[in-house]
N, C-alpha and C. Protein backbone atom coordinates (compact mmCIF):
# COMPACT_ATOMS: atom_id res chain seq x y z
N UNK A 1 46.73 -40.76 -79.25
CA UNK A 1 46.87 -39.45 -78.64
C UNK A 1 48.35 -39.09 -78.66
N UNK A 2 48.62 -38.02 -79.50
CA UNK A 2 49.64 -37.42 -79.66
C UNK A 2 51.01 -37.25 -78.42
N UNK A 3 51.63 -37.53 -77.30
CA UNK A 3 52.43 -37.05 -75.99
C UNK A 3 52.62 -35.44 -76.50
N UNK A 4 53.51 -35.18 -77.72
CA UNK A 4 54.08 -33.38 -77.08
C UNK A 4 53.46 -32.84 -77.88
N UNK A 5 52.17 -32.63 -77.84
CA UNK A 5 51.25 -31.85 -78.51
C UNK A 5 51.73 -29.97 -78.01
N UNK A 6 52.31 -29.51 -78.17
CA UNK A 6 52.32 -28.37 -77.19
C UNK A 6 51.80 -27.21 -76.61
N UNK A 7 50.25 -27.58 -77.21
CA UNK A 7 48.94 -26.59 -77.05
C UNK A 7 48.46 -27.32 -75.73
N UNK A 8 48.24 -28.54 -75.84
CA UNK A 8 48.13 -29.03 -74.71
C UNK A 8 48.91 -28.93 -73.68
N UNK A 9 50.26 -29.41 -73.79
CA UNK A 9 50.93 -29.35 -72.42
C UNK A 9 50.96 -27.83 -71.96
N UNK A 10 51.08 -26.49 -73.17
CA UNK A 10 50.74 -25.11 -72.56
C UNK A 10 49.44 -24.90 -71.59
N UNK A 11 48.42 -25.78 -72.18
CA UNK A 11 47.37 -25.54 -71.51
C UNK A 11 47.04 -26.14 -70.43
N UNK A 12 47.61 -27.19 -70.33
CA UNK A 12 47.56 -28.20 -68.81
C UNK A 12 48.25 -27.77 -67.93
N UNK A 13 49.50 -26.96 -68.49
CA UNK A 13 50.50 -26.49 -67.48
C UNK A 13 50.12 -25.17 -66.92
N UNK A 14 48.93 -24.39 -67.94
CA UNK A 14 48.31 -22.94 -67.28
C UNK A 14 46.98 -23.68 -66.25
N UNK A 15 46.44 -24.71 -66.59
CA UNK A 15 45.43 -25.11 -65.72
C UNK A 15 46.06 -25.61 -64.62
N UNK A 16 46.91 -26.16 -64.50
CA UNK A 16 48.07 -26.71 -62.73
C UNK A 16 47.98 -25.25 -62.24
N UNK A 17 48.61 -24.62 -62.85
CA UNK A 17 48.88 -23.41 -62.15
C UNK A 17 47.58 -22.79 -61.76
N UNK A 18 46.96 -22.74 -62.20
CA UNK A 18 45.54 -21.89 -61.94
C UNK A 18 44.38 -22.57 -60.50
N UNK A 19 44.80 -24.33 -60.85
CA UNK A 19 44.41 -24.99 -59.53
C UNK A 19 44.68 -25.39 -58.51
N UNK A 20 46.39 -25.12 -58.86
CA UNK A 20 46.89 -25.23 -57.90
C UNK A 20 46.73 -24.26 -57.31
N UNK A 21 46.91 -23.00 -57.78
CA UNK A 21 46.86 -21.78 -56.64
C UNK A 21 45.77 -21.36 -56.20
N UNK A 22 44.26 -21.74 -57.18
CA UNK A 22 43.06 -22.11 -56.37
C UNK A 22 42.89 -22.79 -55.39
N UNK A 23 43.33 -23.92 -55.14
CA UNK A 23 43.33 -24.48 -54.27
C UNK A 23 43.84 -24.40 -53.03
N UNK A 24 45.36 -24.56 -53.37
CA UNK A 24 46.32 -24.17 -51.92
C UNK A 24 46.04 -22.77 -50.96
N UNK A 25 46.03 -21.65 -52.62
CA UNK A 25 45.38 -20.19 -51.89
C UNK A 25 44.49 -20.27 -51.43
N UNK A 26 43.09 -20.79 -51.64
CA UNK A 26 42.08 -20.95 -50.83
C UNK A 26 42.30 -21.56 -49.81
N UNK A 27 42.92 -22.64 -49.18
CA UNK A 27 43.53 -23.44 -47.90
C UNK A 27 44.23 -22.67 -47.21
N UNK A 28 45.31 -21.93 -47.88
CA UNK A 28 46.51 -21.21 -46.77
C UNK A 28 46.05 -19.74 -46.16
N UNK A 29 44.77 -18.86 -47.28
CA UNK A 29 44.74 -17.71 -47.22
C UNK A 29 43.70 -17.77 -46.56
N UNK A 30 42.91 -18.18 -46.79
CA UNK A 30 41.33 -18.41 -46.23
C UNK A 30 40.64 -19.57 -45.18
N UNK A 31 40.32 -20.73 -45.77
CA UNK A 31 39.78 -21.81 -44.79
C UNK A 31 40.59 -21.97 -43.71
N UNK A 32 42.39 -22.33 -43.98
CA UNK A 32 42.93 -22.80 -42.87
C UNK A 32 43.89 -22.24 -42.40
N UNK A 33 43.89 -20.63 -42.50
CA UNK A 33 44.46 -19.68 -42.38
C UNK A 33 45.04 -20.05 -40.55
N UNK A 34 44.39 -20.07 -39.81
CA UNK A 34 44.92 -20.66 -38.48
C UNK A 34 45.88 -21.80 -38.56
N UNK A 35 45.19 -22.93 -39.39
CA UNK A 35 46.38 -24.14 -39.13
C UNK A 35 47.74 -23.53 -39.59
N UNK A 36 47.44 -22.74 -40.80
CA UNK A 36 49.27 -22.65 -41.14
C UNK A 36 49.46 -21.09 -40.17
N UNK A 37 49.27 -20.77 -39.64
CA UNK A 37 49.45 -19.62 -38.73
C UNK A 37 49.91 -20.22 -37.55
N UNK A 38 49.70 -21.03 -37.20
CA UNK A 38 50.24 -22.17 -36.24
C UNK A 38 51.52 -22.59 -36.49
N UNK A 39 52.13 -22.66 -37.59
CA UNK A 39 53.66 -23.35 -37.66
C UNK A 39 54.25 -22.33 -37.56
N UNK A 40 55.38 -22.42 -36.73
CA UNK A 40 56.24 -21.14 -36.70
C UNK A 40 57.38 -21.40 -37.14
N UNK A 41 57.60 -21.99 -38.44
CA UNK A 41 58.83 -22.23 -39.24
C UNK A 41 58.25 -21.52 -40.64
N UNK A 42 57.22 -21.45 -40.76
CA UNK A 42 56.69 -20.96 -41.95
C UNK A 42 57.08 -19.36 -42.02
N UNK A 43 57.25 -18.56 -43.54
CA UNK A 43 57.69 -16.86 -43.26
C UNK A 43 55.88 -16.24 -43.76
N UNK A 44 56.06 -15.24 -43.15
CA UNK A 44 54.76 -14.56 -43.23
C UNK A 44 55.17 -13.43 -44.53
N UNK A 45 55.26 -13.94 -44.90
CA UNK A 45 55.11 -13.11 -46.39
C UNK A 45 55.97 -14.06 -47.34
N UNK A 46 55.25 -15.03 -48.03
CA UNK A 46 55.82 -16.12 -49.37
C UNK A 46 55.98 -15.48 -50.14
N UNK A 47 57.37 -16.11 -50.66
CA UNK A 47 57.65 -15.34 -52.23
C UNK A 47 57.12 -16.94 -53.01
N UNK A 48 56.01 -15.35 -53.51
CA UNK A 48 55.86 -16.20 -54.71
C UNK A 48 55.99 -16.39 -56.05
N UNK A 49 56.99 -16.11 -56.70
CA UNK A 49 57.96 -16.43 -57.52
C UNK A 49 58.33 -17.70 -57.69
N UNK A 50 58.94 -18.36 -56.03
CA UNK A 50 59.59 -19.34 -55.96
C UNK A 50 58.46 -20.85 -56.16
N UNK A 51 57.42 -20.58 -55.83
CA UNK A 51 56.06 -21.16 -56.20
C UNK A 51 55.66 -20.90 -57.17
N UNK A 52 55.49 -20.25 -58.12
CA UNK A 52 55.11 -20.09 -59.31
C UNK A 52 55.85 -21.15 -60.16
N UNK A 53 57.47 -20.67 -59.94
CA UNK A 53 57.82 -21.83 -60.85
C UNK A 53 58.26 -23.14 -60.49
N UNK A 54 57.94 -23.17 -59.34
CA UNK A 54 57.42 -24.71 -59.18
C UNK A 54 55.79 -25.39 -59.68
N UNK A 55 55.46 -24.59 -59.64
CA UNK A 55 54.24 -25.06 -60.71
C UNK A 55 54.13 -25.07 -61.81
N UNK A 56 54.78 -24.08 -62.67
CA UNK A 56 55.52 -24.33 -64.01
C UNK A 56 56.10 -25.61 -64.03
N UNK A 57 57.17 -25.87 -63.54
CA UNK A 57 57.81 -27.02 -63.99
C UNK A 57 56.85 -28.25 -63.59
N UNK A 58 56.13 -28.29 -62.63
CA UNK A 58 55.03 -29.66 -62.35
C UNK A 58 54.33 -29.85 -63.20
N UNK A 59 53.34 -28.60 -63.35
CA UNK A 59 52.13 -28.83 -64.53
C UNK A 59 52.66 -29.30 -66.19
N UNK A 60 54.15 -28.48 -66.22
CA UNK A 60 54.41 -28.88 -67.65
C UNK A 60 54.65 -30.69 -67.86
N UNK A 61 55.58 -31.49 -66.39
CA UNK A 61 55.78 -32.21 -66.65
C UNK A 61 54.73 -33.49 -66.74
N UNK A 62 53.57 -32.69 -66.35
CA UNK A 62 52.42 -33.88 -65.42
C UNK A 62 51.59 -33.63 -66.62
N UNK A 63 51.29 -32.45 -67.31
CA UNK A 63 50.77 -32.18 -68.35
C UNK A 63 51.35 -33.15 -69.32
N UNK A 64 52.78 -32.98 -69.81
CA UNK A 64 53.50 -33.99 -70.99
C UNK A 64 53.18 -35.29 -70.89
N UNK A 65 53.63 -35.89 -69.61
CA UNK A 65 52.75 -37.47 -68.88
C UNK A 65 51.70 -38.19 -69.08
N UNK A 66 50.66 -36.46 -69.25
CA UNK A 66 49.25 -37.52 -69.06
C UNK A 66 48.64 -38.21 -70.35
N UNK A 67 48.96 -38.21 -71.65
CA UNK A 67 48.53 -38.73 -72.46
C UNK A 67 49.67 -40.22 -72.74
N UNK A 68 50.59 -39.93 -71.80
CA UNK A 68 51.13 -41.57 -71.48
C UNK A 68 50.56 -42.79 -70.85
N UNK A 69 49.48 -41.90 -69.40
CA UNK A 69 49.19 -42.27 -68.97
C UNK A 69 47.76 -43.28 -69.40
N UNK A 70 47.04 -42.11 -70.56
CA UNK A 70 45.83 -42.73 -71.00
C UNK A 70 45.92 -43.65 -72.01
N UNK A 71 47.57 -43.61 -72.67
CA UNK A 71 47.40 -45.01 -73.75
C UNK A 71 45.88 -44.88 -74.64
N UNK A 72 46.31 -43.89 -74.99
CA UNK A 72 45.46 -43.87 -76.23
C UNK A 72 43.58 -42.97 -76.22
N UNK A 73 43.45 -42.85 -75.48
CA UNK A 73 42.50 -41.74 -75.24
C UNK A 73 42.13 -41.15 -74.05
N UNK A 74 41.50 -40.24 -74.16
CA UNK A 74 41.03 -39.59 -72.37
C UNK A 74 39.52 -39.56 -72.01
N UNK A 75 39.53 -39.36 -71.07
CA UNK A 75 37.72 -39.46 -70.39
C UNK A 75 38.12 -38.99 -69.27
N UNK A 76 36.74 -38.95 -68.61
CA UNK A 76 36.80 -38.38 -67.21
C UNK A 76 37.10 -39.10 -65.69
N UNK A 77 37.40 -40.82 -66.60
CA UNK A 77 37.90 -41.98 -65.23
C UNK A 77 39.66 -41.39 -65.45
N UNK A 78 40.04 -41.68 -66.31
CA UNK A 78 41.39 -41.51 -66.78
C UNK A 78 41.79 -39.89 -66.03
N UNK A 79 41.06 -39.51 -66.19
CA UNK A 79 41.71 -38.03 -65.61
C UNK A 79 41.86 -38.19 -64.19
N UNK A 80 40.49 -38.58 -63.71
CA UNK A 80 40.33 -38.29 -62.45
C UNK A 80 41.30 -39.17 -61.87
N UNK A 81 41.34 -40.60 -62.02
CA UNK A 81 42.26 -41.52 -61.73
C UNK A 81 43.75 -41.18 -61.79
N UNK A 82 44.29 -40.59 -63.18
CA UNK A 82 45.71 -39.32 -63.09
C UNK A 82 45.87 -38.50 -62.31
N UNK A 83 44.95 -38.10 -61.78
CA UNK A 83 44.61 -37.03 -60.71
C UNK A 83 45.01 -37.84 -59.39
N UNK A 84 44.44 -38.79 -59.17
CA UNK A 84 44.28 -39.42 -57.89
C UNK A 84 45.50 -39.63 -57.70
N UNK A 85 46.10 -40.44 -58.36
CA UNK A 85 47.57 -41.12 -58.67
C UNK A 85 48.29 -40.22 -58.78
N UNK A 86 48.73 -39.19 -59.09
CA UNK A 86 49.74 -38.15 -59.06
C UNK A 86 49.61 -37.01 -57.95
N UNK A 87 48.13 -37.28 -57.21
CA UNK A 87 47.87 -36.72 -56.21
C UNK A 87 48.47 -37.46 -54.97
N UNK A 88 47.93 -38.81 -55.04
CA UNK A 88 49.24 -39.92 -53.65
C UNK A 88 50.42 -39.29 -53.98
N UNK A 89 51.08 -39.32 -54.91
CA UNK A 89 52.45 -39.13 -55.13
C UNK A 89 52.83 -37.87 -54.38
N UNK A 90 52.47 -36.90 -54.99
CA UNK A 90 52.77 -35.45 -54.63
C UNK A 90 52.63 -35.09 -52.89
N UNK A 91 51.55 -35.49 -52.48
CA UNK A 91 50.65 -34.96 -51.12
C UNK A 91 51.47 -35.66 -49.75
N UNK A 92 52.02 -36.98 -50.80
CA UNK A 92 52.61 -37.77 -49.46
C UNK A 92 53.29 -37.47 -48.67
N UNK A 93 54.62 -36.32 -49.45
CA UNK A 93 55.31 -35.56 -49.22
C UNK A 93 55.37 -34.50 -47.66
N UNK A 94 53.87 -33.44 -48.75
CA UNK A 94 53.93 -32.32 -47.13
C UNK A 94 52.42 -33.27 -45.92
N UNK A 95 51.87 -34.15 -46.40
CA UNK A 95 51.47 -34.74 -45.70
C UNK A 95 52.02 -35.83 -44.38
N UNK A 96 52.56 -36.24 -45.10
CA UNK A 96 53.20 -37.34 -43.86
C UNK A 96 55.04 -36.97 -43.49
N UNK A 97 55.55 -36.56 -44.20
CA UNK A 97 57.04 -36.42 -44.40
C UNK A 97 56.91 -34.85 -43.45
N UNK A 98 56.32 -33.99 -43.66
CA UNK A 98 56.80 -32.59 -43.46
C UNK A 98 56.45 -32.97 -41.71
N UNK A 99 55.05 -33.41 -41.06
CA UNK A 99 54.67 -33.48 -39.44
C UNK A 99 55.69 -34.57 -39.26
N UNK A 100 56.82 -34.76 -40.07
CA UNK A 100 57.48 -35.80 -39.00
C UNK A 100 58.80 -34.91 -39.10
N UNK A 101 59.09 -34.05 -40.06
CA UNK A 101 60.52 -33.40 -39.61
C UNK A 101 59.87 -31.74 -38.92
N UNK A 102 59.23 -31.11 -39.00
CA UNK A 102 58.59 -29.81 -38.63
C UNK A 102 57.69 -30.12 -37.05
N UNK A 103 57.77 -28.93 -36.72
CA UNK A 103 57.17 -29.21 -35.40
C UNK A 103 55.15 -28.73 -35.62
N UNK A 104 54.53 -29.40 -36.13
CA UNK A 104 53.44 -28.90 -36.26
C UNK A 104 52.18 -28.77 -35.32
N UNK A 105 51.16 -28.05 -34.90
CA UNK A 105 50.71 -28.21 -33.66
C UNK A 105 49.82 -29.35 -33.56
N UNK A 106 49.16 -29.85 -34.80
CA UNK A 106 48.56 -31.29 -34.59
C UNK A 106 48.95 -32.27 -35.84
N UNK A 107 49.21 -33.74 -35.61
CA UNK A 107 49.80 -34.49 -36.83
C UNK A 107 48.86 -34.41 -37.41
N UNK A 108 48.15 -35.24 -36.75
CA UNK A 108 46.35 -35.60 -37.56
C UNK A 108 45.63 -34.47 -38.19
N UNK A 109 45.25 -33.15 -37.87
CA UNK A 109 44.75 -32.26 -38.86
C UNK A 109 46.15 -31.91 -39.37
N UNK A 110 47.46 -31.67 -39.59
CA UNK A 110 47.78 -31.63 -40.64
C UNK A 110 47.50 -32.31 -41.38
N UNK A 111 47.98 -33.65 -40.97
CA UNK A 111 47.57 -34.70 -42.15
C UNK A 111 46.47 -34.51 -42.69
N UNK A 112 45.11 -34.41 -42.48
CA UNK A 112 43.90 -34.19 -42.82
C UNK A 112 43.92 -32.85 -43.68
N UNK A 113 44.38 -32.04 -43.54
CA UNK A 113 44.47 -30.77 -44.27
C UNK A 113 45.39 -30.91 -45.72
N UNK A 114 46.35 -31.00 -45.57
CA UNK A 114 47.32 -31.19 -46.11
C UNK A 114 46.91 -32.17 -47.04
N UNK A 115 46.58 -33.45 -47.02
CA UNK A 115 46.04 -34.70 -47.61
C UNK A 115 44.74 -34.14 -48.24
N UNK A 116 43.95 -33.87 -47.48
CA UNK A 116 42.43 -33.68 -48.07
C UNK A 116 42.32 -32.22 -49.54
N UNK A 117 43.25 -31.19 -49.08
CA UNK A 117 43.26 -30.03 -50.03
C UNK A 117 44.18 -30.97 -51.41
N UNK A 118 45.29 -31.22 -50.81
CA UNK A 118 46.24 -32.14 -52.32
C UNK A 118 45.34 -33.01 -53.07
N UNK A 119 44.54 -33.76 -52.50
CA UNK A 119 43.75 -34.46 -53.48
C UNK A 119 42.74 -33.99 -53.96
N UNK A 120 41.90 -32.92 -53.48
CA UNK A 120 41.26 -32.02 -54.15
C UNK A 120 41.99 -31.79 -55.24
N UNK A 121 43.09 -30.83 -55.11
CA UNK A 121 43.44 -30.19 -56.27
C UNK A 121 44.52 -31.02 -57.59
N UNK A 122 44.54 -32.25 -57.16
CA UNK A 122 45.47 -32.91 -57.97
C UNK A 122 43.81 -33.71 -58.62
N UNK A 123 42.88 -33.97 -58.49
CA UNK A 123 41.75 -34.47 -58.71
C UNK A 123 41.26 -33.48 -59.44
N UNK A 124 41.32 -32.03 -59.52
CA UNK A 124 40.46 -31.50 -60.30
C UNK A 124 41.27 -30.86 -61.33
N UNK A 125 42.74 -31.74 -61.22
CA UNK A 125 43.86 -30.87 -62.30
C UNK A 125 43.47 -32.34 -63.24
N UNK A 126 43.38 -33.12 -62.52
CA UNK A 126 42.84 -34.52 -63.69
C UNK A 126 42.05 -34.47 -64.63
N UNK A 127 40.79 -34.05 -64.06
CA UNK A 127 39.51 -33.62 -65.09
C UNK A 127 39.99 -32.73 -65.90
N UNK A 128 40.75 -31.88 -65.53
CA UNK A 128 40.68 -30.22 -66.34
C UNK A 128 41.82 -30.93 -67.53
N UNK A 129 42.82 -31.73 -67.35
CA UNK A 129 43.50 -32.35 -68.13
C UNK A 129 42.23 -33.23 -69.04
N UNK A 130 41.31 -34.41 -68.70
CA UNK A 130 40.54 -35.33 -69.43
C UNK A 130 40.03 -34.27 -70.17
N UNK A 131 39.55 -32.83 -69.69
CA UNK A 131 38.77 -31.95 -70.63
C UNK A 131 39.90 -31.18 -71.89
N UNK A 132 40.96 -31.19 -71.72
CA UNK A 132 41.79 -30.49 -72.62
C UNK A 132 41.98 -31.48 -73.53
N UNK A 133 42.55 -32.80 -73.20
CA UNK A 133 42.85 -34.06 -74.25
C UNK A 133 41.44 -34.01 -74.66
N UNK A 134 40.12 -34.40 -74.36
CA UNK A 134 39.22 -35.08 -75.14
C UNK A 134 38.65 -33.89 -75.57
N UNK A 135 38.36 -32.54 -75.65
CA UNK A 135 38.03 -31.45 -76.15
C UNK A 135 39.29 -31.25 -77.69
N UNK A 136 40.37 -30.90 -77.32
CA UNK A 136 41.18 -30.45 -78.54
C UNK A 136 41.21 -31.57 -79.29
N UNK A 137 41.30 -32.90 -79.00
CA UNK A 137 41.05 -33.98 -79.92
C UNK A 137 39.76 -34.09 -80.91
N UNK A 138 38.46 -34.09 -79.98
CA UNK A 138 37.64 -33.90 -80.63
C UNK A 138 37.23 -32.48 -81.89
N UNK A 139 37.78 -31.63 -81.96
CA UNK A 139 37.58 -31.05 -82.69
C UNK A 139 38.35 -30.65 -83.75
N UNK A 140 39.54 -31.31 -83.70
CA UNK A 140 40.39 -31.40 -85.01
C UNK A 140 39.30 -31.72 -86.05
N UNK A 141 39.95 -31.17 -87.30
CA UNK A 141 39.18 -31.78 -88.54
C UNK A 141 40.07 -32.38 -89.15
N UNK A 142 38.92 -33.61 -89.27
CA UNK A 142 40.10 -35.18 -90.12
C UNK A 142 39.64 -35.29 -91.37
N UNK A 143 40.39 -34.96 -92.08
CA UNK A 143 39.36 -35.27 -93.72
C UNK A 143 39.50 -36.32 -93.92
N UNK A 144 38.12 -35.91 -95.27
CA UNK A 144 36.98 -36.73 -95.29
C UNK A 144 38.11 -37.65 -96.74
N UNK A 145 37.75 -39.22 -96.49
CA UNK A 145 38.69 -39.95 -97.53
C UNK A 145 37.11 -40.07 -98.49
N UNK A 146 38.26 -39.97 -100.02
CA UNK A 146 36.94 -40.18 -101.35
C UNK A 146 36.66 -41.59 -101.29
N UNK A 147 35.36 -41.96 -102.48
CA UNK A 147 35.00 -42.75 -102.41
C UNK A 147 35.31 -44.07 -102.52
């Protein structure tokens, strides 16, 4: 498996972006619209610009990564497992790090929120990655050697 394929990493890096902001937007705007309405360090109107290209630069780099990660082919353990694993990494962050410097109104459902949405969406940026590697791979055409 090729690392800087760059159809891929374009496309892994438009799928981060697309799940990530599925995801988080669905958490911040909708489901848990109270919990983050609750921190009063947060601004009520995000620029999002400044989030955008932080997801640019993640997805491109996590995108370039993941065919390091699979050593040689992809599936749907490999993804999901990339997912998982780059999901600890990332989540640990506003999960455990942010309720210990921010004043938040509960540790534990942050943590639970915060933790439970990140691995959602770092889990389903995995698959959507196993589906881009083992899809564009599979359909290259390899010619056919003569007899």
């Amino acid at each position: 498996m090729k690392t800087s394929d760059p159809l891929k990493i374009a496309l892994g890096t438009l799928g981060y972006v697309v799940v990530t902001f599925l995801t988080q937007g669905t958490s911040h705007f909708a489901i848990n619209r109270e919990h983050y309405a609750a921190v009063a360090s947060l601004r009520t109107e995000p620029i999002f610009a400044l989030g955008i290209a932080s997801m640019l630069i993640q997805g491109s780099i996590l995108s370039y990564l993941y065919p390091i990660f699979c050593r040689g082919g992809s599936s749907w353990i490999k993804g999901l497992g990339y997912g998982v694993l780059i999901g600890v990494f990332f989540v640990s962050y506003p999960a455990l790090a942010e309720p210990g410097k921010y004043i938040v109104p509960s540790i534990p459902s942050w943590i639970m929120v915060e933790g439970s949405v990140g691995l959602i969406q770092f889990g389903l940026f995995g698959l959507l990655l196993a589906a881009i590697y083992r899809s564009l791979s599979d359909h290259r055409v390899v010619p056919a050697h003569g007899p």
